[in-house]
Protein backbone atom coordinates (compact mmCIF):
# COMPACT_ATOMS: atom_id res chain seq x y z
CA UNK A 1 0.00 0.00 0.00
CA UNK A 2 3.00 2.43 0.36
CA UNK A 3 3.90 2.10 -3.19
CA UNK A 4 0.50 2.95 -4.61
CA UNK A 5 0.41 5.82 -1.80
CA UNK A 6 3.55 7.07 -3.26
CA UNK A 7 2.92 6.78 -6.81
CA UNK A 8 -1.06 8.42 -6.45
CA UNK A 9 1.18 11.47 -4.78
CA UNK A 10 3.64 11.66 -7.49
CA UNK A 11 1.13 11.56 -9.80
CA UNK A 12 -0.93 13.72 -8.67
CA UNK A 13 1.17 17.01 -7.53
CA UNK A 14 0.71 19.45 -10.20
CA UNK A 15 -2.81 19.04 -9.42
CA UNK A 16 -2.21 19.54 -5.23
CA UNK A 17 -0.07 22.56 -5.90
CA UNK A 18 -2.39 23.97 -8.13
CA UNK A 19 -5.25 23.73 -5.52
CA UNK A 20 -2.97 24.57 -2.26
CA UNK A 21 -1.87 28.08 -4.60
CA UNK A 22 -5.52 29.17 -4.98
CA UNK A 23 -6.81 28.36 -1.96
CA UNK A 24 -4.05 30.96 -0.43
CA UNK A 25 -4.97 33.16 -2.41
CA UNK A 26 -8.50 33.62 -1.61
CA UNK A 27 -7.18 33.28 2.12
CA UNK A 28 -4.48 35.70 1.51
CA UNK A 29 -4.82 38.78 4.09
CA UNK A 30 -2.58 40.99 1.82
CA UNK A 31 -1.78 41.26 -1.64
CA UNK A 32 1.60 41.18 -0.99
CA UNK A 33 0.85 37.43 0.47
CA UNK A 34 -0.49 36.62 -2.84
CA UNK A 35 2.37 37.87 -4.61
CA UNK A 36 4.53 35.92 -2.58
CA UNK A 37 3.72 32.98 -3.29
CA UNK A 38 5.84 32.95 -6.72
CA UNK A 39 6.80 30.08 -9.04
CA UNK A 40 9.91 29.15 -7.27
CA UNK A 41 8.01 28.90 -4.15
CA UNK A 42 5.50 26.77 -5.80
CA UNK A 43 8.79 24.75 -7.42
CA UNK A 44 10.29 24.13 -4.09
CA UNK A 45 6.59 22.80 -2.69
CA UNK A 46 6.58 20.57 -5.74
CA UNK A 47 9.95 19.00 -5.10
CA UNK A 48 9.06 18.57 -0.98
CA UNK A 49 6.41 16.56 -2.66
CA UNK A 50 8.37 14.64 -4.28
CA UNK A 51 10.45 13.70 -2.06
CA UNK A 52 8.14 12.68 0.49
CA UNK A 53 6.79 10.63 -2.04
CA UNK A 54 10.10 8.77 -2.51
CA UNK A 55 10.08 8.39 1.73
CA UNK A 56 6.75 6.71 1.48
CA UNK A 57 8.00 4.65 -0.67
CA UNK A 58 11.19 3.36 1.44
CA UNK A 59 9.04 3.79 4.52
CA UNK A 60 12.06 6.11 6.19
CA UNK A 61 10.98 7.68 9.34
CA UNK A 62 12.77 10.79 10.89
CA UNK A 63 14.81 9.31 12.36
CA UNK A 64 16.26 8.03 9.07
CA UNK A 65 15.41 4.19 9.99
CA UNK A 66 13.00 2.54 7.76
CA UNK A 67 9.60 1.13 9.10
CA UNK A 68 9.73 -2.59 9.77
CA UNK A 69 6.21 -3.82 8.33
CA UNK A 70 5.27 -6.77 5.93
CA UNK A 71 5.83 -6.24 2.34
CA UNK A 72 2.71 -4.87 -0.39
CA UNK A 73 1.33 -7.88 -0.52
CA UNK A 74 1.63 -9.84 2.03
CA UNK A 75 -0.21 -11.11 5.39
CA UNK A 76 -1.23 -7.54 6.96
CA UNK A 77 -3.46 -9.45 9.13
CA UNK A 78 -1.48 -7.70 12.14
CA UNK A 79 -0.53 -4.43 10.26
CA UNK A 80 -3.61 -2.85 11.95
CA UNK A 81 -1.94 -2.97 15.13
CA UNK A 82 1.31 -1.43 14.37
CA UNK A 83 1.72 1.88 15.76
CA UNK A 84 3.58 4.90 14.48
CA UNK A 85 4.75 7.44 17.68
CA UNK A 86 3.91 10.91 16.89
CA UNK A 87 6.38 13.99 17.18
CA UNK A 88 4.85 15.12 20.17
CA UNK A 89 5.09 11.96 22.28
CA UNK A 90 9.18 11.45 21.63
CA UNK A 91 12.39 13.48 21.37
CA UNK A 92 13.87 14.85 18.60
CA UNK A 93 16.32 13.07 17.18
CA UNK A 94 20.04 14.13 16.59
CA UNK A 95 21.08 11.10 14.20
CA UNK A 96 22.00 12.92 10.92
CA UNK A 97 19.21 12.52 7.92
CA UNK A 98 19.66 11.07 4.58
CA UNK A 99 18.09 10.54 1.32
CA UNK A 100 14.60 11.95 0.09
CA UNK A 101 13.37 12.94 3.59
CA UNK A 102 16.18 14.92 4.40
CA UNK A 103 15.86 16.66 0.88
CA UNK A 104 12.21 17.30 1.78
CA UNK A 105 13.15 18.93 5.31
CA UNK A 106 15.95 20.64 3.34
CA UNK A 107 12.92 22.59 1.29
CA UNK A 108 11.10 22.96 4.61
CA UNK A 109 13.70 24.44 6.66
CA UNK A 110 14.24 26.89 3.84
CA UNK A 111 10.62 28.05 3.57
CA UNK A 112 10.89 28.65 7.65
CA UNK A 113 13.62 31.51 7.32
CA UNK A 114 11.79 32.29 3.83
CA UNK A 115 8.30 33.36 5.66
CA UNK A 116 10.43 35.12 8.58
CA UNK A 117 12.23 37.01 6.15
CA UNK A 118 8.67 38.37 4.69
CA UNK A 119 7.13 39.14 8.02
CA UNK A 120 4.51 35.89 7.98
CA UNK A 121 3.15 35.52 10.98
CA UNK A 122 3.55 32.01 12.83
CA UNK A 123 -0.47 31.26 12.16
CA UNK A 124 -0.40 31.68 8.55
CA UNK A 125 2.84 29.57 8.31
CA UNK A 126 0.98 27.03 10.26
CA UNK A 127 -2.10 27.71 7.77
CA UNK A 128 -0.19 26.69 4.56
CA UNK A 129 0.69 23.56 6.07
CA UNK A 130 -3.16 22.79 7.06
CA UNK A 131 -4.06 23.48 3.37
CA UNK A 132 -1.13 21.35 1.76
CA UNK A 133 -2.06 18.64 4.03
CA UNK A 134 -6.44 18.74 3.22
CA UNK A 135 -4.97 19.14 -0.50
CA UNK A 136 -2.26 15.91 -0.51
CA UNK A 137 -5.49 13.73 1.45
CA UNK A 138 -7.60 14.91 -0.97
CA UNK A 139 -5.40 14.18 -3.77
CA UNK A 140 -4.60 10.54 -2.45
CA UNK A 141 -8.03 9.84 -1.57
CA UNK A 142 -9.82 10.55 -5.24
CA UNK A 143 -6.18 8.11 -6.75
CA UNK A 144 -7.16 5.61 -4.08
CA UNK A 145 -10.78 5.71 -3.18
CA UNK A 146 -11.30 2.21 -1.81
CA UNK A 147 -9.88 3.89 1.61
CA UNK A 148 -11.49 1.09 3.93
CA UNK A 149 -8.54 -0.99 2.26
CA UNK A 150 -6.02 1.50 4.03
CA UNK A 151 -4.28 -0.10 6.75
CA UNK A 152 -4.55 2.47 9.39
CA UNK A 153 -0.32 2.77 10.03
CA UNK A 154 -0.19 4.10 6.44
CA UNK A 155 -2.80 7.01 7.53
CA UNK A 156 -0.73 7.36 10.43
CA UNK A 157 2.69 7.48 8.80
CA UNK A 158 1.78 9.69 6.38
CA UNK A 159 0.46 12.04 8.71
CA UNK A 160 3.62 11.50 10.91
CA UNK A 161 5.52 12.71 7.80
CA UNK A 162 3.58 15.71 7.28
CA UNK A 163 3.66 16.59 11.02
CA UNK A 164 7.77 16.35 10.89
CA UNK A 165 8.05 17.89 7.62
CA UNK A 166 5.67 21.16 9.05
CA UNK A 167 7.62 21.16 12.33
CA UNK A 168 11.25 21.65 10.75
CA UNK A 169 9.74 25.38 9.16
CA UNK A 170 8.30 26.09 12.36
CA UNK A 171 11.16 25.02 13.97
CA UNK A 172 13.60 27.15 11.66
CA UNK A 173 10.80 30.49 11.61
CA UNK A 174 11.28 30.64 15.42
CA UNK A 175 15.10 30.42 15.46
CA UNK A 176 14.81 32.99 12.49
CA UNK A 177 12.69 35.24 15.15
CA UNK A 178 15.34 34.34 17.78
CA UNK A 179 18.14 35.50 15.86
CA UNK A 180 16.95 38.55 14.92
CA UNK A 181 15.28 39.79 18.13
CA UNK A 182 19.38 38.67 19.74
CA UNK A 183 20.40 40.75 16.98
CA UNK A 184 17.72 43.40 17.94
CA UNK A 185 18.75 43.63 21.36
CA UNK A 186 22.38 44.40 20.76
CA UNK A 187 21.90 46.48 17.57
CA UNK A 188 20.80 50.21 16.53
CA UNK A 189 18.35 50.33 14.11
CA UNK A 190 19.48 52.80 12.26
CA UNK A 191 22.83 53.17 11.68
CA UNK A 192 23.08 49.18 12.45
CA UNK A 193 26.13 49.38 14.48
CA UNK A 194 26.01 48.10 17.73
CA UNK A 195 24.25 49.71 20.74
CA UNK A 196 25.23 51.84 23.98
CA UNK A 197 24.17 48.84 26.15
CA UNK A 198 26.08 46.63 24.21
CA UNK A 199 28.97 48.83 23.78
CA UNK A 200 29.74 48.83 27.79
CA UNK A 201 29.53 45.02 28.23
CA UNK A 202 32.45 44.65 25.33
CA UNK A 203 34.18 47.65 26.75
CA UNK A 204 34.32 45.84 29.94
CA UNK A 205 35.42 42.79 28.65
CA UNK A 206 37.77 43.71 26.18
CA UNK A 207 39.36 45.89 29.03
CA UNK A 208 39.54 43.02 31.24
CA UNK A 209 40.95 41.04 28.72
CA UNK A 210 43.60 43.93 27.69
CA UNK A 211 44.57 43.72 31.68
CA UNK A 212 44.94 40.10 32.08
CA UNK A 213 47.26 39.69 28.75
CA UNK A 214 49.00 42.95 28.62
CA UNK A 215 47.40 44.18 25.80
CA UNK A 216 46.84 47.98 24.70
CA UNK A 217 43.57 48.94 23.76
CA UNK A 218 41.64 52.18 22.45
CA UNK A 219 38.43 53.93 22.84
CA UNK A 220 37.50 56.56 19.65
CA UNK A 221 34.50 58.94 19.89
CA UNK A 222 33.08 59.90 16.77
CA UNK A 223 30.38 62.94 16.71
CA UNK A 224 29.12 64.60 13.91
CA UNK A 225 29.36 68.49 12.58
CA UNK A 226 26.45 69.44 11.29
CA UNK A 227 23.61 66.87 12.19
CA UNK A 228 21.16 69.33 13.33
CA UNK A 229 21.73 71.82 10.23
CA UNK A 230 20.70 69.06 8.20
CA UNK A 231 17.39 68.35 10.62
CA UNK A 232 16.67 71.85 10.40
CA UNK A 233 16.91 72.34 6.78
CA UNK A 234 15.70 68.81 5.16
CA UNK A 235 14.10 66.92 8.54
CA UNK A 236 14.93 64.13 10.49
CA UNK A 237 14.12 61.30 7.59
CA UNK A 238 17.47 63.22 6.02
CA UNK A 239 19.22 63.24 9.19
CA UNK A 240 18.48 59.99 9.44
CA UNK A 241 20.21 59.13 5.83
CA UNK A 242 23.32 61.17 6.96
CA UNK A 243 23.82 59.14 10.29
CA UNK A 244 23.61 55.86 7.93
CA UNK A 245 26.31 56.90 5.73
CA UNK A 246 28.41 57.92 8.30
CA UNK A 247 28.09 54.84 10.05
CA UNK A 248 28.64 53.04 7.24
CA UNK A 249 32.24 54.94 6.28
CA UNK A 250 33.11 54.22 10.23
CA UNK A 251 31.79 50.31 10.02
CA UNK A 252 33.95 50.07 6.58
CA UNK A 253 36.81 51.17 8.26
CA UNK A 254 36.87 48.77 11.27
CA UNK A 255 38.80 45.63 11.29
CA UNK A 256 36.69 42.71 12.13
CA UNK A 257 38.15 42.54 15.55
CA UNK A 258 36.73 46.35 16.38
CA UNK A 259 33.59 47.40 18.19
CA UNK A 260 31.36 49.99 16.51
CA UNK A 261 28.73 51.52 18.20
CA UNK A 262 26.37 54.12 18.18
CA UNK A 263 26.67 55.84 21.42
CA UNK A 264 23.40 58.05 21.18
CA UNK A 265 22.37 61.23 19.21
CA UNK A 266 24.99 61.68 16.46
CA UNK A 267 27.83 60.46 18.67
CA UNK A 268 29.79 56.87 17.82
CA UNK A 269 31.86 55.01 19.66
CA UNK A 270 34.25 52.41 18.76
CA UNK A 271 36.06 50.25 20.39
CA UNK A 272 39.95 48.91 19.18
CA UNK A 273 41.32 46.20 20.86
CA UNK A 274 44.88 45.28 20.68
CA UNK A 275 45.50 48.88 19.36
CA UNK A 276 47.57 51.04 20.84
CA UNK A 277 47.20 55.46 20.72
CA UNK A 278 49.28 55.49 17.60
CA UNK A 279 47.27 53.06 16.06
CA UNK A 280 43.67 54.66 17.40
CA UNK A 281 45.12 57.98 15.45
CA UNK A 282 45.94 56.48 12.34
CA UNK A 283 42.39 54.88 12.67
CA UNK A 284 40.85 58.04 13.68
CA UNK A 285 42.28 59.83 10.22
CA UNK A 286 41.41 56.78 8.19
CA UNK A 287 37.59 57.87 9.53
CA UNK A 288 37.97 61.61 9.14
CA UNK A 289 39.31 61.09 5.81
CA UNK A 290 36.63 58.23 4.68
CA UNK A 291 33.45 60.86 5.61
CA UNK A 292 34.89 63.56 4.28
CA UNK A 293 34.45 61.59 0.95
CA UNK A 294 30.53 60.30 1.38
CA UNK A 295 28.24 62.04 -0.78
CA UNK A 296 24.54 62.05 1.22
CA UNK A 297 21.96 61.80 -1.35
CA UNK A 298 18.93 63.95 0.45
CA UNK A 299 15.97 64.23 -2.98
CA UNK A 300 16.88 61.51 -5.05
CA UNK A 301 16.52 61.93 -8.72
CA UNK A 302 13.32 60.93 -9.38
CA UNK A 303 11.94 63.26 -6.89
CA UNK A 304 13.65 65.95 -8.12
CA UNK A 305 13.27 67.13 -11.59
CA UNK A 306 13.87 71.06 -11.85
CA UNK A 307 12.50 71.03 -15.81
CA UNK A 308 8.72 69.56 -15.14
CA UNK A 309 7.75 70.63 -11.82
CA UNK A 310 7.97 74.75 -10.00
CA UNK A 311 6.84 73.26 -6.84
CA UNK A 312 10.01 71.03 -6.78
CA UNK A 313 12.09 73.81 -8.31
CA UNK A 314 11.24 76.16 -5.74
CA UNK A 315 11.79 73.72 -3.03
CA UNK A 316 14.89 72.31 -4.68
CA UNK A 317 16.34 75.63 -4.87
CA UNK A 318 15.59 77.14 -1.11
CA UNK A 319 17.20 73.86 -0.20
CA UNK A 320 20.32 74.31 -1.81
CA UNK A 321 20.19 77.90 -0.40
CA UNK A 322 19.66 77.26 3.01
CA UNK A 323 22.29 74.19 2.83
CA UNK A 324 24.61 74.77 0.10
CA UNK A 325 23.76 71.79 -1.06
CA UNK A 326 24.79 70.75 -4.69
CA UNK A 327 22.66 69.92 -7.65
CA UNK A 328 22.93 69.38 -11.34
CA UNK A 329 20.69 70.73 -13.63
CA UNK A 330 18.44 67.73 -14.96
CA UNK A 331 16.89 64.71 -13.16
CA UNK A 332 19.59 64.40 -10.75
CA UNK A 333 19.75 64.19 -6.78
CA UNK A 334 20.26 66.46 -4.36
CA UNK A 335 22.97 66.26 -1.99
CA UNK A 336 23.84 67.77 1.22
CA UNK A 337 27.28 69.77 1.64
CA UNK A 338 30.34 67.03 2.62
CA UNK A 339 29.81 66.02 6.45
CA UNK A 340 32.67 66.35 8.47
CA UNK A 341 33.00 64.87 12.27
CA UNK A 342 35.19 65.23 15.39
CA UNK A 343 36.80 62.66 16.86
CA UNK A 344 38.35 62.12 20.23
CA UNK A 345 40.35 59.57 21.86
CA UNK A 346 41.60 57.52 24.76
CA UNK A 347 44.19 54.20 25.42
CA UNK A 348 44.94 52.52 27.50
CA UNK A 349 47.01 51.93 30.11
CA UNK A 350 48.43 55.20 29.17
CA UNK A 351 45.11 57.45 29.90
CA UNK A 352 43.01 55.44 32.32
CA UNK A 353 42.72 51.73 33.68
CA UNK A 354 38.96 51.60 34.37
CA UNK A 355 35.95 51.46 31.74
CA UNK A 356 34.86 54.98 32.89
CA UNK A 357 38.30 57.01 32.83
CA UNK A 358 39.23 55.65 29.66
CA UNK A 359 35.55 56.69 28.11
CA UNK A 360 35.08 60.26 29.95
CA UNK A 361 38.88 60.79 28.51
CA UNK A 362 37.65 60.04 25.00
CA UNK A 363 34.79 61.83 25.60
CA UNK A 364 36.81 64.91 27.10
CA UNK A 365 38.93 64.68 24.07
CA UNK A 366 36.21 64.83 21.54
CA UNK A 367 35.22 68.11 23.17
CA UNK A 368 38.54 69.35 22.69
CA UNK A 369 38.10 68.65 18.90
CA UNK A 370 35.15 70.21 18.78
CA UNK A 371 36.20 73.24 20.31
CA UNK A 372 39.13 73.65 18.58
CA UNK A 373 37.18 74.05 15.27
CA UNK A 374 35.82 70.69 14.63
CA UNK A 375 36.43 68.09 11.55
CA UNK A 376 39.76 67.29 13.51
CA UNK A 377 41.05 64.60 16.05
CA UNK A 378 42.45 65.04 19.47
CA UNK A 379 43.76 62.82 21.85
């Protein structure tokens, strides 16, 4: 009975793919979710299919064992009493997965991260699952009608199957979620550097670590210039874009081993271990030098055309007025005057030996910078 299970599912998946497609889209809450489900999406469902197909067929289970039952054909007098255990009622295994099932959880896991990545919720990810299985039992049962000749372990393993196979997405959407809430919790949204919270648990750590091996390390504040001519002039949305470049030019500049954060406002931090004050300078130039040449796009082009529309004109040219900001005649963007920042630092062991010292020295030294005409570096 496996066989002919597996064949009448082979057989008949255009036809449950087809029906599982339009019944989410009359379910679809959005019409975004109806454009998402696209042709490779449908592909990859088709090929799950098929694989499971080929697992019905060898009778593997999850574990990646094989069902022990008589062979099509034979006595099945005691088949009936055979017993498949569900998902629920055992634990996971951690015995490494071959051949078609593994192929079909392969597709699975990938639709998981897949839905996370377009903001599904875990109910309609659940949903698809209820409508694939109602279209594969719907499927099999119009291939195989004579269902009273089902032995009921094949209703059971096939559901078993489907249960596993629905479990790895849901299993890979919520470590999807995990990841990026971790990854919220340390981060800035914004500029996506790290955070201030974040920033003093590595600064302690790294400065421990500095201690206990002898090592030098650095603390560089970054603030910018002219931030809140930019919020006056073009509002915070633009601010916003000029706080992502500059991040950006700092990020590009770290080493992997570095630490940038954003410390608050339009201040940065970053952290350098194993660099000593020489170093921190040379890095501190490499970041002056790297802004200095970012070019802050603040109307893109094809919101600025000063040939079709006076409103824009108008607009286009108090802005440039009020900013200095550069534009060329034509549909092309607007862009605010070169940033500059100011940057101060602190190393230790030569400044401080605490967390604190060493950051109000940076910070001390950054006001320095500013003071002494900005767009510079002091130490």
């Amino acid at each position: 009975m496996f066989r002919e299970i597996a064949q009448a599912l082979t057989q008949s998946i255009d036809e449950i793919t087809r029906n599982w497609v339009d019944s989410l889209r009359l379910s679809a809450r959005t019409e975004v979710h109806k454009q998402l489900l696209t042709a490779d999406m449908v592909d990859g469902i088709k090929g799950m299919l098929a694989n499971l197909a080929q697992a019905i067929e060898a009778r593997q289970t999850p574990e990646g064992d094989n069902l022990e039952l008589p062979a099509d054909g034979e006595q099945t007098a005691n088949t009936a009493q055979v017993t498949v255990t569900g998902p629920m009622q055992r634990g996971r295994t951690t015995k490494p997965l071959v051949g078609p099932l593994a192929q079909a959880q392969s597709v699975a896991a990938s639709l998981g991260k897949l839905r996370h990545k377009q903001h599904y919720d875990i109910h309609e990810v659940i949903y698809e699952y209820v409508e694939l299985r109602k279209e594969v039992w719907s499927a099999l049962r119009a291939a195989l009608p004579d269902e009273a000749m089902w032995p009921p372990v094949v209703i059971s393993y096939v559901n078993w199957l489907l249960d596993e196979t629905m479990l790895v997405t849901v299993d890979n959407f919520y470590a999807a979620s995990v990841r990026r809430l971790e990854k919220r919790a340390i981060g800035d949204d914004t500029t996506q550097l790290y955070n201030k919270d974040y920033f003093r648990k590595r600064l302690n750590e790294e400065l421990r670590r500095a201690v206990r091996y002898s090592e030098h390390i650095s603390v560089v504040m970054v603030d910018m210039d002219n931030l809140k001519k930019i919020n006056d002039t073009f509002g915070h949305p633009a601010g916003d874009e000029a706080l992502k470049a500059i991040a950006a030019a700092i990020r590009h500049t770290c080493r992997q081993s570095d630490v940038p954060c954003r410390y608050g406002g339009d201040e940065f931090v970053v952290i350098l271990p194993e660099t000593n004050k020489e170093q921190a300078l040379a890095f501190a130039h490499r970041v002056i030098a790297a802004v200095r040449n970012l070019s802050i796009i603040l109307v893109p082009a094809e919101q600025h055309d000063l040939h079709k529309d006076g409103d824009k004109d108008r607009e286009a040219t108090h802005l440039r007025d009020a900013l200095g900001a550069e534009s060329v005649m034509g549909r092309s963007p607007l862009f605010a005057p070169s940033p500059t920042v100011s940057i101060g630092l602190a190393s230790f062991p030569e400044d401080a030996r605490n967390p604190e010292t060493l950051l109000a020295k940076a910070d001390n030294a950054l006001y320095r910078a500013k003071n002494d005409g900005r767009n510079r570096v002091a130490e």
